[in-house]
C-alpha atoms as a PDB file:
ATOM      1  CA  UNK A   1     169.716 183.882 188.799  1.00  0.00           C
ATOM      2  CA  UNK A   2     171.634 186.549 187.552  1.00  0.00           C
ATOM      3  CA  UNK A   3     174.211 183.954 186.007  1.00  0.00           C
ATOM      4  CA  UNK A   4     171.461 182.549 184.541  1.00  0.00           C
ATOM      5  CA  UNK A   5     169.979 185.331 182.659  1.00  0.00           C
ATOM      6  CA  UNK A   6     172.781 186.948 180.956  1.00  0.00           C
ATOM      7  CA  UNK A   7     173.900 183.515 179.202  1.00  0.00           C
ATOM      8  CA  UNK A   8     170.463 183.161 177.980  1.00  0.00           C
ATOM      9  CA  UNK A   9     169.717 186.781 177.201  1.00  0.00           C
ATOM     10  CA  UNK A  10     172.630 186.619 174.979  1.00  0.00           C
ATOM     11  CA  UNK A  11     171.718 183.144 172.952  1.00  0.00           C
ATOM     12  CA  UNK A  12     168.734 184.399 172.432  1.00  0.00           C
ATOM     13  CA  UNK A  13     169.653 187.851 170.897  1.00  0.00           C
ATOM     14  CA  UNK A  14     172.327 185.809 168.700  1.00  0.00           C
ATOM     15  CA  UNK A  15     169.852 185.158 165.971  1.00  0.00           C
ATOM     16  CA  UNK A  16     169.060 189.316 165.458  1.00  0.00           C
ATOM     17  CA  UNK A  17     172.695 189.986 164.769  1.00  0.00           C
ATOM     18  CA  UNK A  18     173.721 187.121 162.559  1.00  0.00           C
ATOM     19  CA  UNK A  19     170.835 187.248 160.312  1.00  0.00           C
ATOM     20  CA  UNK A  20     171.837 190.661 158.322  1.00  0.00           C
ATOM     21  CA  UNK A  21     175.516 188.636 157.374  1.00  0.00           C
ATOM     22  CA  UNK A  22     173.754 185.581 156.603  1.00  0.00           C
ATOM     23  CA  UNK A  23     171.108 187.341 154.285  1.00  0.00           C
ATOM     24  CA  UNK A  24     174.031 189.050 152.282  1.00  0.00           C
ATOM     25  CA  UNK A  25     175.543 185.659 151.209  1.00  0.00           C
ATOM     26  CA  UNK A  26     175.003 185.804 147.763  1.00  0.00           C
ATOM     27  CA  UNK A  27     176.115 183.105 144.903  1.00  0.00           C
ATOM     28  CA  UNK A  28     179.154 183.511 142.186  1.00  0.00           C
ATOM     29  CA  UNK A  29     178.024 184.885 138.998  1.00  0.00           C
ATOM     30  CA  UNK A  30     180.531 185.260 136.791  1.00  0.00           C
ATOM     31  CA  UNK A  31     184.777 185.989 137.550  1.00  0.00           C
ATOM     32  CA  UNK A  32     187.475 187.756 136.132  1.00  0.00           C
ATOM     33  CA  UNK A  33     190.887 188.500 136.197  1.00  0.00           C
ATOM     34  CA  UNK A  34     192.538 191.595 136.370  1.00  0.00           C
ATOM     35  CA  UNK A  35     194.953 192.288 133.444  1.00  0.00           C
ATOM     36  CA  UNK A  36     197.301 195.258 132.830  1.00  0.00           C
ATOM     37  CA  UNK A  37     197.317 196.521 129.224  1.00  0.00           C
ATOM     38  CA  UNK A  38     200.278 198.726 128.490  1.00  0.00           C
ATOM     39  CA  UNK A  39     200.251 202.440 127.106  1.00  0.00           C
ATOM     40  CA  UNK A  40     200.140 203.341 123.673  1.00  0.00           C
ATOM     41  CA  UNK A  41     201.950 206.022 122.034  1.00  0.00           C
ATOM     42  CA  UNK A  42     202.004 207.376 118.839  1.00  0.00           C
ATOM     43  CA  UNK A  43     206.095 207.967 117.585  1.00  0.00           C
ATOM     44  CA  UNK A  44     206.742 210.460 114.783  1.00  0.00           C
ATOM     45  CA  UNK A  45     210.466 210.800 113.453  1.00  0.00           C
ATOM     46  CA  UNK A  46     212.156 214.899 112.565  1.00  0.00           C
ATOM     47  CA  UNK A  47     215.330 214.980 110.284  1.00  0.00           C
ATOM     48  CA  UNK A  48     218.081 216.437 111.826  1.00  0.00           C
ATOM     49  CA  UNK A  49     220.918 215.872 109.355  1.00  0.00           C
ATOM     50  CA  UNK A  50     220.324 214.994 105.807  1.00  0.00           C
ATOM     51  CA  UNK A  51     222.001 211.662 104.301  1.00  0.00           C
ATOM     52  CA  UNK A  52     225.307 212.875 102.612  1.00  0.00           C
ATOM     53  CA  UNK A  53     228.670 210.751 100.427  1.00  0.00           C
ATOM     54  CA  UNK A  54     231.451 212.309 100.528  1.00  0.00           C
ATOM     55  CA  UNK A  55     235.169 211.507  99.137  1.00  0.00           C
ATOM     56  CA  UNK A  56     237.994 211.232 101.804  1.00  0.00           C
ATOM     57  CA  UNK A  57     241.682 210.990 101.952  1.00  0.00           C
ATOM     58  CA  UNK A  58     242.210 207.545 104.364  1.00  0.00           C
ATOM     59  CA  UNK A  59     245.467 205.749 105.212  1.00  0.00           C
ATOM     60  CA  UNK A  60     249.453 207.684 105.323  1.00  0.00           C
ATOM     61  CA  UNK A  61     252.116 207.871 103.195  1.00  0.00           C
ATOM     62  CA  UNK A  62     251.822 205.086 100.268  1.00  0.00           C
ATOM     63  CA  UNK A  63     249.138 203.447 101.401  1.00  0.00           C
ATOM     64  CA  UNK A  64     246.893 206.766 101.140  1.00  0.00           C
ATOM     65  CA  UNK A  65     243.154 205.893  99.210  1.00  0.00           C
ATOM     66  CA  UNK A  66     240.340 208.359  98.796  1.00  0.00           C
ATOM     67  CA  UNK A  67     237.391 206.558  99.170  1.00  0.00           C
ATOM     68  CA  UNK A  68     234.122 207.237  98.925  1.00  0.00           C
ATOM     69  CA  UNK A  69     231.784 206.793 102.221  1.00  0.00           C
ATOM     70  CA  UNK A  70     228.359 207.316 102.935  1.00  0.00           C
ATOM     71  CA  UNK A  71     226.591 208.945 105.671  1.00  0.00           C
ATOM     72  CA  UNK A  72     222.880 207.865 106.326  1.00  0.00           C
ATOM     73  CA  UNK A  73     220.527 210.576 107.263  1.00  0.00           C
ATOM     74  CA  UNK A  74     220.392 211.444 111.097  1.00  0.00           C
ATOM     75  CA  UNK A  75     216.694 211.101 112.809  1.00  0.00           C
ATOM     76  CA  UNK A  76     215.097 212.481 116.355  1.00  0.00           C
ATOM     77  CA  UNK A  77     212.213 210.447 116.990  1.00  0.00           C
ATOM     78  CA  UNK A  78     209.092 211.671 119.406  1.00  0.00           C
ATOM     79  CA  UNK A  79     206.598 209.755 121.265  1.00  0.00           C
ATOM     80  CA  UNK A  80     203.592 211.252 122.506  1.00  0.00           C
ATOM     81  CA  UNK A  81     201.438 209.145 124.854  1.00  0.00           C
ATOM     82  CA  UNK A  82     197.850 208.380 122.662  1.00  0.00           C
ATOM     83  CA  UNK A  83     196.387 206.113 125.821  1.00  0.00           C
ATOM     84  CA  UNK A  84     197.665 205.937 129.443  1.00  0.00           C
ATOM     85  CA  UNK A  85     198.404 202.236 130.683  1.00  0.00           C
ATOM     86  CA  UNK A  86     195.061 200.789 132.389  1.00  0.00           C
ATOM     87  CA  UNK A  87     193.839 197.481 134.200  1.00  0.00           C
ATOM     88  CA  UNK A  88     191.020 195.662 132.179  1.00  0.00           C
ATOM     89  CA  UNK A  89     188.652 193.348 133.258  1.00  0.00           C
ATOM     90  CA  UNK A  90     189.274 189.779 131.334  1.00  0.00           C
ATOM     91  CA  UNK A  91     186.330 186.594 131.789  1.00  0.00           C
ATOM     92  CA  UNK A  92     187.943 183.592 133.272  1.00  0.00           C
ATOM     93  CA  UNK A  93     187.600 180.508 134.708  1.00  0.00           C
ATOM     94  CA  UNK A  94     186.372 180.469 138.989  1.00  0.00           C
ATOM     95  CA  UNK A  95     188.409 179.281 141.166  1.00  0.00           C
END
């Protein structure tokens, strides 16, 4: 009897624990994909050597030529971060 009971004991307590996963089951609304969207900075550009032309002596012996040559300006540039890099939410098609 007791080989009996336990089977049926079980089959019929079956229904109480499946119900609460079966009553969750919803339906698919609306999807998305996940998309990374890079940081943004903001760059800003200090002088460090102003532009200059200057005459110089080039070449040896006869074939010496002063010439004149330019020297562009010299910039540092900064970047300071405006907006960190974050993951977005973007509608799509459900697959």
């Amino acid at each position: 009897m007791k080989k009996i009971a336990l089977p049926a004991l079980a089959l019929a307590m079956a229904p109480f624990f499946s119900a609460p996963a079966a009553a969750w089951e919803g339906h698919v609304v609306e999807c998305f994909d996940k998309v990374y969207v890079a940081p943004e900075y903001k760059y800003t550009k200090h002088l460090v050597k102003h532009a200059k032309t200057m005459l110089e002596h080039r070449g040896k012996g006869k074939h010496m030529q002063v010439v004149r040559v330019h020297y562009p300006a010299v910039y540092e540039e900064s970047r300071t971060m405006v907006r960190p890099g974050h993951y977005v939410m973007k509608p799509a098609k459900c697959k």
